[in-house]
Structure formats: C-alpha cells, structure tokens
PDB file of N, CA and C in Angstrom:
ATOM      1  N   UNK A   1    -144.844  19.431 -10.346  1.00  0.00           N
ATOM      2  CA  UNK A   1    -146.204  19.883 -10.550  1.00  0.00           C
ATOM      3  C   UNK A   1    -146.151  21.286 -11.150  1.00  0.00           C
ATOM      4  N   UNK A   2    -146.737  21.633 -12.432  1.00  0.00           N
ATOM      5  CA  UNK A   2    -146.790  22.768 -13.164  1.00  0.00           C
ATOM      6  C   UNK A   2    -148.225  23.400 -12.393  1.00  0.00           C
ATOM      7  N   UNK A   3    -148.255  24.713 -12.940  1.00  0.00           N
ATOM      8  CA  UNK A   3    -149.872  25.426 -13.155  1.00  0.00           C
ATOM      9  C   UNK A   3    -150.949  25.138 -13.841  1.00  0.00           C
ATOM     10  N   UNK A   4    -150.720  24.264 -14.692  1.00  0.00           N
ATOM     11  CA  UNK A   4    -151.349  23.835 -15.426  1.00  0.00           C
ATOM     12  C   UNK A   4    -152.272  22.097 -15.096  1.00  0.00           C
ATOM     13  N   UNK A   5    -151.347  21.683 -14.907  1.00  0.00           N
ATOM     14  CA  UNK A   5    -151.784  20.468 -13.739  1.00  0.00           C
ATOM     15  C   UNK A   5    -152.290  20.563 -12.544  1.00  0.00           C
ATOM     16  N   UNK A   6    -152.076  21.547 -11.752  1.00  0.00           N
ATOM     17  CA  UNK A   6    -153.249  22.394 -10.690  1.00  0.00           C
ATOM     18  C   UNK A   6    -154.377  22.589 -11.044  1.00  0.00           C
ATOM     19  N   UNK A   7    -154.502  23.444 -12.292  1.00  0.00           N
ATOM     20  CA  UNK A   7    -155.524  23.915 -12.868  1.00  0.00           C
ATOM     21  C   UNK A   7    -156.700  22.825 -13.006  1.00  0.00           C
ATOM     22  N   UNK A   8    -155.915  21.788 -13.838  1.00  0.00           N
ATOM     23  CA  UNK A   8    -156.801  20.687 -14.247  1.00  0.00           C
ATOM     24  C   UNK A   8    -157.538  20.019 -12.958  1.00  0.00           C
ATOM     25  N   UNK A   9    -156.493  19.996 -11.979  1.00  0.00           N
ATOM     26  CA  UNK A   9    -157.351  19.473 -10.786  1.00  0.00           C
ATOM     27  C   UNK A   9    -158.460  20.198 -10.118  1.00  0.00           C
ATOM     28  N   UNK A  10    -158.167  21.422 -10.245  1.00  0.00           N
ATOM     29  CA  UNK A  10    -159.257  22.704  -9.567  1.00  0.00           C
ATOM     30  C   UNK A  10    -160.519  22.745 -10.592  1.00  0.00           C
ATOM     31  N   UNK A  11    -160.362  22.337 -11.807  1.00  0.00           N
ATOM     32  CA  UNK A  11    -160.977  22.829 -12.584  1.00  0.00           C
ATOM     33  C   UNK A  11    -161.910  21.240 -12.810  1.00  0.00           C
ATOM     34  N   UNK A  12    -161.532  19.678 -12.410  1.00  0.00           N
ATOM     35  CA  UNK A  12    -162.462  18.542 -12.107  1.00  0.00           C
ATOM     36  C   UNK A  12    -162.717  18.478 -10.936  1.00  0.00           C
ATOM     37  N   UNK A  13    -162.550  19.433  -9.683  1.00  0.00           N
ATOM     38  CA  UNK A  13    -163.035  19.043  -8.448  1.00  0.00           C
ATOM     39  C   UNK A  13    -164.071  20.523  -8.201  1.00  0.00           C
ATOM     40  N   UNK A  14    -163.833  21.337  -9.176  1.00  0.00           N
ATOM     41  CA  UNK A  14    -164.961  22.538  -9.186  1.00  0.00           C
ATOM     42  C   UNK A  14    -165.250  22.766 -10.797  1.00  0.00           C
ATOM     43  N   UNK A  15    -165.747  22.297 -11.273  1.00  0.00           N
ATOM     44  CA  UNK A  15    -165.954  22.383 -12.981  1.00  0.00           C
ATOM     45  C   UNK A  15    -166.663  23.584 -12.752  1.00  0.00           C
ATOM     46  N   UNK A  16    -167.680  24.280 -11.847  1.00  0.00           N
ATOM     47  CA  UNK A  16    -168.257  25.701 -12.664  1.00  0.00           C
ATOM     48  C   UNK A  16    -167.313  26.882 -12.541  1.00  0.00           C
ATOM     49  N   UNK A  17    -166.165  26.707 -11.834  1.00  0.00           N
ATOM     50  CA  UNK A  17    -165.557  27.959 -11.639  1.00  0.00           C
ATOM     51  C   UNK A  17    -164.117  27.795 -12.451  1.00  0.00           C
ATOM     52  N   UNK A  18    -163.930  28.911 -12.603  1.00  0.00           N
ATOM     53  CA  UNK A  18    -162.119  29.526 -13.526  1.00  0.00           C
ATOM     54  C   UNK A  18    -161.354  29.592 -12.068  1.00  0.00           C
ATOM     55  N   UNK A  19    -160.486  29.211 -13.130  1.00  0.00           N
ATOM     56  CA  UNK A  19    -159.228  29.477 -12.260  1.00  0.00           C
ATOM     57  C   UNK A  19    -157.810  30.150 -13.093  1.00  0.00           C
ATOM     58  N   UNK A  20    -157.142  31.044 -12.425  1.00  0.00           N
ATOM     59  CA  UNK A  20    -156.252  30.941 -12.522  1.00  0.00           C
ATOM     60  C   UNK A  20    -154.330  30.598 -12.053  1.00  0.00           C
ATOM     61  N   UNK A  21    -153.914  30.313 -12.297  1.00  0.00           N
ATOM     62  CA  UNK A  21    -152.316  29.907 -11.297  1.00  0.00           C
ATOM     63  C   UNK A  21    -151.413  29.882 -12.143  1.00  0.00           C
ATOM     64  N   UNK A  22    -150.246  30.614 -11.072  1.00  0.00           N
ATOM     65  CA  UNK A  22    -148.638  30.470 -11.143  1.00  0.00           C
ATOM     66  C   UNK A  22    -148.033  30.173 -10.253  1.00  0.00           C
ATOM     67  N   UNK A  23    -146.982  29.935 -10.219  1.00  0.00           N
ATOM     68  CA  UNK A  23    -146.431  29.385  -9.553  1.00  0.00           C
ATOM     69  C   UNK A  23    -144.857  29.755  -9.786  1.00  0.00           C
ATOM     70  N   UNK A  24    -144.249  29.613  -8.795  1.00  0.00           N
ATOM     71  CA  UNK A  24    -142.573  29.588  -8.455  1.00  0.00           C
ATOM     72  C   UNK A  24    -141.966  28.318  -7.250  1.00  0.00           C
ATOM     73  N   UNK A  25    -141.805  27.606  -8.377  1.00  0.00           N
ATOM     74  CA  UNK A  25    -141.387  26.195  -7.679  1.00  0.00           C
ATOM     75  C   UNK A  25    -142.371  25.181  -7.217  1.00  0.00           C
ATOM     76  N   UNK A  26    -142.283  25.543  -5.542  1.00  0.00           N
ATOM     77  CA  UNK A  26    -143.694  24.387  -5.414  1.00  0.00           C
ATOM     78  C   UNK A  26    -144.303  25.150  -4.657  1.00  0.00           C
ATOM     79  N   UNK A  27    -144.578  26.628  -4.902  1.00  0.00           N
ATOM     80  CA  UNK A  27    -145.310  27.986  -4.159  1.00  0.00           C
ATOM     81  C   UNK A  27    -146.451  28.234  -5.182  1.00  0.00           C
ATOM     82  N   UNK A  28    -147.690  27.864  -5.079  1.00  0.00           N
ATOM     83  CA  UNK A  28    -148.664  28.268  -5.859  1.00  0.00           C
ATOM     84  C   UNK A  28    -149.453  29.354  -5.377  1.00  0.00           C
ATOM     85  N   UNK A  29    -150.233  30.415  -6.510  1.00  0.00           N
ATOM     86  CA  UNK A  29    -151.015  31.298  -6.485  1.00  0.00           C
ATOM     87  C   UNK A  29    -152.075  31.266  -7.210  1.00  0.00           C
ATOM     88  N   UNK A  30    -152.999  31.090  -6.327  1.00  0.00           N
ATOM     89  CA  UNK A  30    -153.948  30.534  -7.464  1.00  0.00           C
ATOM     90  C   UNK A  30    -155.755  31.596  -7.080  1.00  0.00           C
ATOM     91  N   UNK A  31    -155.823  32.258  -8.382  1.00  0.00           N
ATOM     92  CA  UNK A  31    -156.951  32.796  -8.180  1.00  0.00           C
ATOM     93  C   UNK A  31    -158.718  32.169  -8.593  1.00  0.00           C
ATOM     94  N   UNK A  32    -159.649  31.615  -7.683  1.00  0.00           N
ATOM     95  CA  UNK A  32    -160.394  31.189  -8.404  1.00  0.00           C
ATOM     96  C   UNK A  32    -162.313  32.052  -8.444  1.00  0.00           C
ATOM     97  N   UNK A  33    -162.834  32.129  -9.308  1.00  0.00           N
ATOM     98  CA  UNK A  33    -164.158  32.633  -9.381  1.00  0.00           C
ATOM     99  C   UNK A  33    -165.014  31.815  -9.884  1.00  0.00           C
ATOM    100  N   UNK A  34    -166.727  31.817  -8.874  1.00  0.00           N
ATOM    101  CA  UNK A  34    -167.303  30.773  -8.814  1.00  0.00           C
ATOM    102  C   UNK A  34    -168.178  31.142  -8.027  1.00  0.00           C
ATOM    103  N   UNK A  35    -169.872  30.555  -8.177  1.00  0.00           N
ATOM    104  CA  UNK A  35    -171.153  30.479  -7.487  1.00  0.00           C
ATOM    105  C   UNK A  35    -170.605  29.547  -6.602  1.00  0.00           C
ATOM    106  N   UNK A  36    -170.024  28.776  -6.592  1.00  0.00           N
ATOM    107  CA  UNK A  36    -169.705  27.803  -5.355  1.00  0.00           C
ATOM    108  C   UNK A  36    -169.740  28.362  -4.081  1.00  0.00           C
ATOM    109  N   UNK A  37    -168.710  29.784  -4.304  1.00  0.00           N
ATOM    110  CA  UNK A  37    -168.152  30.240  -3.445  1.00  0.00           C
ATOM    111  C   UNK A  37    -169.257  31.610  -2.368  1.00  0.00           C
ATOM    112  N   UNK A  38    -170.253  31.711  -3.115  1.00  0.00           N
ATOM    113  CA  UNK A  38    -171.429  32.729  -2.611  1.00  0.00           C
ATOM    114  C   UNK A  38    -172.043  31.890  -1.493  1.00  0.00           C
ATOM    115  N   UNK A  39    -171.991  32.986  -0.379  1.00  0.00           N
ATOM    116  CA  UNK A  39    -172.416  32.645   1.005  1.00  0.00           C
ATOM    117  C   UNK A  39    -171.202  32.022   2.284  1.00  0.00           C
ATOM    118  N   UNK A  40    -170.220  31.660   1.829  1.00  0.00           N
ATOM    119  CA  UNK A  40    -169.300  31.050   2.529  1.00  0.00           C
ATOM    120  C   UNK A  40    -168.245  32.264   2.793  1.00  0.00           C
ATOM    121  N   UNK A  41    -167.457  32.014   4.288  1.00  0.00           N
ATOM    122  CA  UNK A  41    -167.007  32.589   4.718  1.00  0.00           C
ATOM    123  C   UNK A  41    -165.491  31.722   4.260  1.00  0.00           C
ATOM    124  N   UNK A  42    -164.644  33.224   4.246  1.00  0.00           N
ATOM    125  CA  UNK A  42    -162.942  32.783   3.494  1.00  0.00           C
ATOM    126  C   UNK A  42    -162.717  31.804   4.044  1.00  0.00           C
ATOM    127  N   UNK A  43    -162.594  30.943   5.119  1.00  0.00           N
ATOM    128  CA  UNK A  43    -162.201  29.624   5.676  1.00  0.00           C
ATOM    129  C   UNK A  43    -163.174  28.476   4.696  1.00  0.00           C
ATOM    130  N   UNK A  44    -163.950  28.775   4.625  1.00  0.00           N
ATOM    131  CA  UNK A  44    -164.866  27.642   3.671  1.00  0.00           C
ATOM    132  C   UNK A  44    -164.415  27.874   2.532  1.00  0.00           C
ATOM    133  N   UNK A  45    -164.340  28.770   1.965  1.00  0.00           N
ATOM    134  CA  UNK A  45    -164.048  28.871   0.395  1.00  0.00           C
ATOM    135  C   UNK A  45    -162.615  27.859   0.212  1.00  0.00           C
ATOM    136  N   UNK A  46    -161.571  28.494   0.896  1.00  0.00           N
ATOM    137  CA  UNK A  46    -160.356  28.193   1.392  1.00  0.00           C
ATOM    138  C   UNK A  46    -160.125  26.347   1.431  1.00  0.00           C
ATOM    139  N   UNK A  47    -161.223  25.779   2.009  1.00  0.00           N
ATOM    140  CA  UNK A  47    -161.352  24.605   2.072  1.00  0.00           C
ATOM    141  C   UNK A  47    -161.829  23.871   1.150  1.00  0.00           C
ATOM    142  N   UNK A  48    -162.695  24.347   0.539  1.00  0.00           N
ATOM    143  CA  UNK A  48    -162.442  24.053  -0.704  1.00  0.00           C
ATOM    144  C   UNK A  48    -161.962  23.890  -1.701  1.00  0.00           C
ATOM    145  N   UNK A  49    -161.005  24.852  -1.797  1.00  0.00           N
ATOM    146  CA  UNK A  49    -159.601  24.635  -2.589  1.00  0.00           C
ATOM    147  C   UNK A  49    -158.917  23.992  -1.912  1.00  0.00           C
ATOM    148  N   UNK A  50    -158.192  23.501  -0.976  1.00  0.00           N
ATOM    149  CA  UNK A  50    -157.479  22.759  -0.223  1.00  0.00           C
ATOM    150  C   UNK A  50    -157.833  21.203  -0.445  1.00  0.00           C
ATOM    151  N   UNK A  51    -159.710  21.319  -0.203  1.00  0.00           N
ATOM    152  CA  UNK A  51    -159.917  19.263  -0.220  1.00  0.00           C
ATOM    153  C   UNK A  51    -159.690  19.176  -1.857  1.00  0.00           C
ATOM    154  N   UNK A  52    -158.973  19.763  -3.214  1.00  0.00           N
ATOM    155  CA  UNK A  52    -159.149  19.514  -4.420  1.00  0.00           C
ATOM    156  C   UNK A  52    -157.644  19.153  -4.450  1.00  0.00           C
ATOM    157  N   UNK A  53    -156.713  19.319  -3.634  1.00  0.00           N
ATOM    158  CA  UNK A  53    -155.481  19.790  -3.839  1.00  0.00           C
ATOM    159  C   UNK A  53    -154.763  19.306  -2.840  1.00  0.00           C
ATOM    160  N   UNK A  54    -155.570  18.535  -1.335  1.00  0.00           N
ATOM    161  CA  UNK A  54    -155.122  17.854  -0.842  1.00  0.00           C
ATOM    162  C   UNK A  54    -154.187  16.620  -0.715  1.00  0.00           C
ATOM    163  N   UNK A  55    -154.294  15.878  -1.777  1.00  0.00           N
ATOM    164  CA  UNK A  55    -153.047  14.803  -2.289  1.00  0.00           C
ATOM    165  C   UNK A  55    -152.066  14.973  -2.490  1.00  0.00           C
ATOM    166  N   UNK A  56    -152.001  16.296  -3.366  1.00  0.00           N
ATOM    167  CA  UNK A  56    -150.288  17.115  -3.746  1.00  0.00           C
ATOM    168  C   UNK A  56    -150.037  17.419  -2.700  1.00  0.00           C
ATOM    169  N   UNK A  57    -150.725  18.397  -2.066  1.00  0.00           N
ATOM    170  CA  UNK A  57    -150.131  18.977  -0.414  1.00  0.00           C
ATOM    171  C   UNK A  57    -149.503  18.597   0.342  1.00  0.00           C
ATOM    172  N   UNK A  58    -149.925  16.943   0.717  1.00  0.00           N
ATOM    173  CA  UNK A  58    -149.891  15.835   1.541  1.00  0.00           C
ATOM    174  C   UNK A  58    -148.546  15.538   1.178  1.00  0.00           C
ATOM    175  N   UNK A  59    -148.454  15.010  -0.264  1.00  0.00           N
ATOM    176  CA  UNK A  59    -147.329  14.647  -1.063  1.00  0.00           C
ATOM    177  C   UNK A  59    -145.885  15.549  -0.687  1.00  0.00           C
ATOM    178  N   UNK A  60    -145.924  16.212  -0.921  1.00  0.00           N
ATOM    179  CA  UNK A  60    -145.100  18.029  -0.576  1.00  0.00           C
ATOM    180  C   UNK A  60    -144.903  18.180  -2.136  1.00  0.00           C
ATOM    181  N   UNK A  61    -145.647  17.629  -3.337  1.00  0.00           N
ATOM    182  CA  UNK A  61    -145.795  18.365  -4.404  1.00  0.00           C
ATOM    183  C   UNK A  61    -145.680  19.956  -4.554  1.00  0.00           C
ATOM    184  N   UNK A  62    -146.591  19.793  -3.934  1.00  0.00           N
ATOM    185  CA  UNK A  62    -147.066  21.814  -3.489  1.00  0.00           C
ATOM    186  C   UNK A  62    -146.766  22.086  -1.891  1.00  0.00           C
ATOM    187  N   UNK A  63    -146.029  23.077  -1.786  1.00  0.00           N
ATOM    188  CA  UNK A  63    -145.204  23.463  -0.582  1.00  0.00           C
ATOM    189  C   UNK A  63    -146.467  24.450   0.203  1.00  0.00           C
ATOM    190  N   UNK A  64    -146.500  25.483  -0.539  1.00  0.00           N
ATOM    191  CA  UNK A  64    -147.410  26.508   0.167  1.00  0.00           C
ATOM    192  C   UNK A  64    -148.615  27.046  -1.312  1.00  0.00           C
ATOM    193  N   UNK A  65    -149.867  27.263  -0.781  1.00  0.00           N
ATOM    194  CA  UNK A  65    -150.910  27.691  -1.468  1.00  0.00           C
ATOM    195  C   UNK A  65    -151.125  29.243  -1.190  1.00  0.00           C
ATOM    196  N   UNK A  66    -151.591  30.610  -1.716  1.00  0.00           N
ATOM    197  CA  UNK A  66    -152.251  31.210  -2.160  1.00  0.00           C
ATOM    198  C   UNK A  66    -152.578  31.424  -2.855  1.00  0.00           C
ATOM    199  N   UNK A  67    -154.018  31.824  -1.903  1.00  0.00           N
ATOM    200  CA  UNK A  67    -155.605  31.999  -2.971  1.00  0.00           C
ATOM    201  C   UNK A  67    -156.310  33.386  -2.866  1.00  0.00           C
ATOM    202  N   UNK A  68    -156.741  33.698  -3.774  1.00  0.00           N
ATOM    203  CA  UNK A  68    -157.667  34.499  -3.510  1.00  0.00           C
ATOM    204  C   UNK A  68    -159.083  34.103  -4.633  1.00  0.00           C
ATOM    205  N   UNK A  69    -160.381  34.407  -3.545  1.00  0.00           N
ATOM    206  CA  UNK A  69    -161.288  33.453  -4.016  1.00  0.00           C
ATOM    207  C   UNK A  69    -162.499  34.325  -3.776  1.00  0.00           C
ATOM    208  N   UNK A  70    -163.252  34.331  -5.085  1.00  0.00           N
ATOM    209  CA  UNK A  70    -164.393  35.307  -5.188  1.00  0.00           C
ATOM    210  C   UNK A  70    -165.811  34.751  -6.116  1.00  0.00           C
ATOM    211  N   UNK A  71    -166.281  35.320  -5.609  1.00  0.00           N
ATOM    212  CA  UNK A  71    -167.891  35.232  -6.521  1.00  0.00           C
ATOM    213  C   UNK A  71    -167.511  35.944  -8.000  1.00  0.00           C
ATOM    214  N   UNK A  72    -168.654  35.641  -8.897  1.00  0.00           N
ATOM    215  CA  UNK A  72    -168.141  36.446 -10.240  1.00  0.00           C
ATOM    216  C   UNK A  72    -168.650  37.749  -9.643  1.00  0.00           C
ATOM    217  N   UNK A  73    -169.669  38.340  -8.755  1.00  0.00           N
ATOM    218  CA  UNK A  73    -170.196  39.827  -8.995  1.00  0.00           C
ATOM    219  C   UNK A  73    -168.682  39.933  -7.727  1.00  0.00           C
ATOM    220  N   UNK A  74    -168.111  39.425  -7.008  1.00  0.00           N
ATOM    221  CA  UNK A  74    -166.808  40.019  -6.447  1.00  0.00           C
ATOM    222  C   UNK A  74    -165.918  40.203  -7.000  1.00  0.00           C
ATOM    223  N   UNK A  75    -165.336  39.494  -8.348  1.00  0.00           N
ATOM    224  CA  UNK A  75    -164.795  39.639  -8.915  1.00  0.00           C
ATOM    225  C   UNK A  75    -164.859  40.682  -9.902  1.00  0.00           C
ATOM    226  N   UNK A  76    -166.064  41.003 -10.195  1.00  0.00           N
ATOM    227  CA  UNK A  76    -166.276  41.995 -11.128  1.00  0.00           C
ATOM    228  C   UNK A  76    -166.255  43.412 -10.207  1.00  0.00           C
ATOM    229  N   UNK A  77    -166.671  43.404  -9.040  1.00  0.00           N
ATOM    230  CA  UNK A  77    -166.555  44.643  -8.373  1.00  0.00           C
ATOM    231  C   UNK A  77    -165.251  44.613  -8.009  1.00  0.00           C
ATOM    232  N   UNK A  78    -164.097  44.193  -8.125  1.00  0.00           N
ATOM    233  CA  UNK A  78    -162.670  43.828  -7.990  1.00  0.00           C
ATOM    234  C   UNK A  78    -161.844  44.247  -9.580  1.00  0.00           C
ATOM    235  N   UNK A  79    -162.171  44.437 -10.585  1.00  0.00           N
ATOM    236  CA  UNK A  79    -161.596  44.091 -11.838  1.00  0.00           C
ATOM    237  C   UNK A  79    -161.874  45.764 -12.147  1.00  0.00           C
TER     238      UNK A  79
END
C-alpha cells in the first residue's frame, strides 16, 4: 500500500476534504482538512479516518496511522 492509494481511499470516503500522506513502510502520516471535521472532538475526527481505512488496517496493510486533522480556518490558523 503506497500514499497514494490511501489518499484515493480518504479522498472517496471524504470527497470534501484534502489530504495529505507519507509514509515509511506500512507507518502512515496522514494530514487531513475539512468541514466534516468542525464541531467534533479529536476521537470523532480520528474515527473518521479510521472507518475509511478500516479494511487495510484489519488487513495489516497499514501497521500504524498518524493523523493530524483540522478544519480549513484550523488549518489556516496553523500554516
């Protein structure tokens, strides 16, 4: 599993938000921004990326996930 094939999955199980990811092996880092994510507390956001990505996980495709996960005005007060 590349970054790029993550991507694609993050990016049909949340089409309004960006993402970005790298990765080292089967250790992903994946940053994503998104209205999805306004109002939810980091465990919800979190889960959300997880139920998109759940199959690989399961699989041991992907070993371990980090995320960091923001609104666009968090992201922009971040940048």
């Amino acid at each position: 599993m590349n970054p790029e094939d993550v991507k694609v999955l993050l990016e049909s199980a949340l089409p309004d938000c960006e993402f970005q990811v790298a990765s080292e092996g089967s250790h992903f880092n994946i940053i994503a921004v998104g209205d999805v994510f306004a109002g939810k507390r980091a465990v919800q956001r979190q889960q959300l990326i997880y139920a998109a990505l759940q199959q690989e996980i399961s699989s041991g495709a992907m070993h371990a996930v980090n995320m960091k996960i923001f609104t666009p005005d968090e992201w922009q007060a971040n940048a």
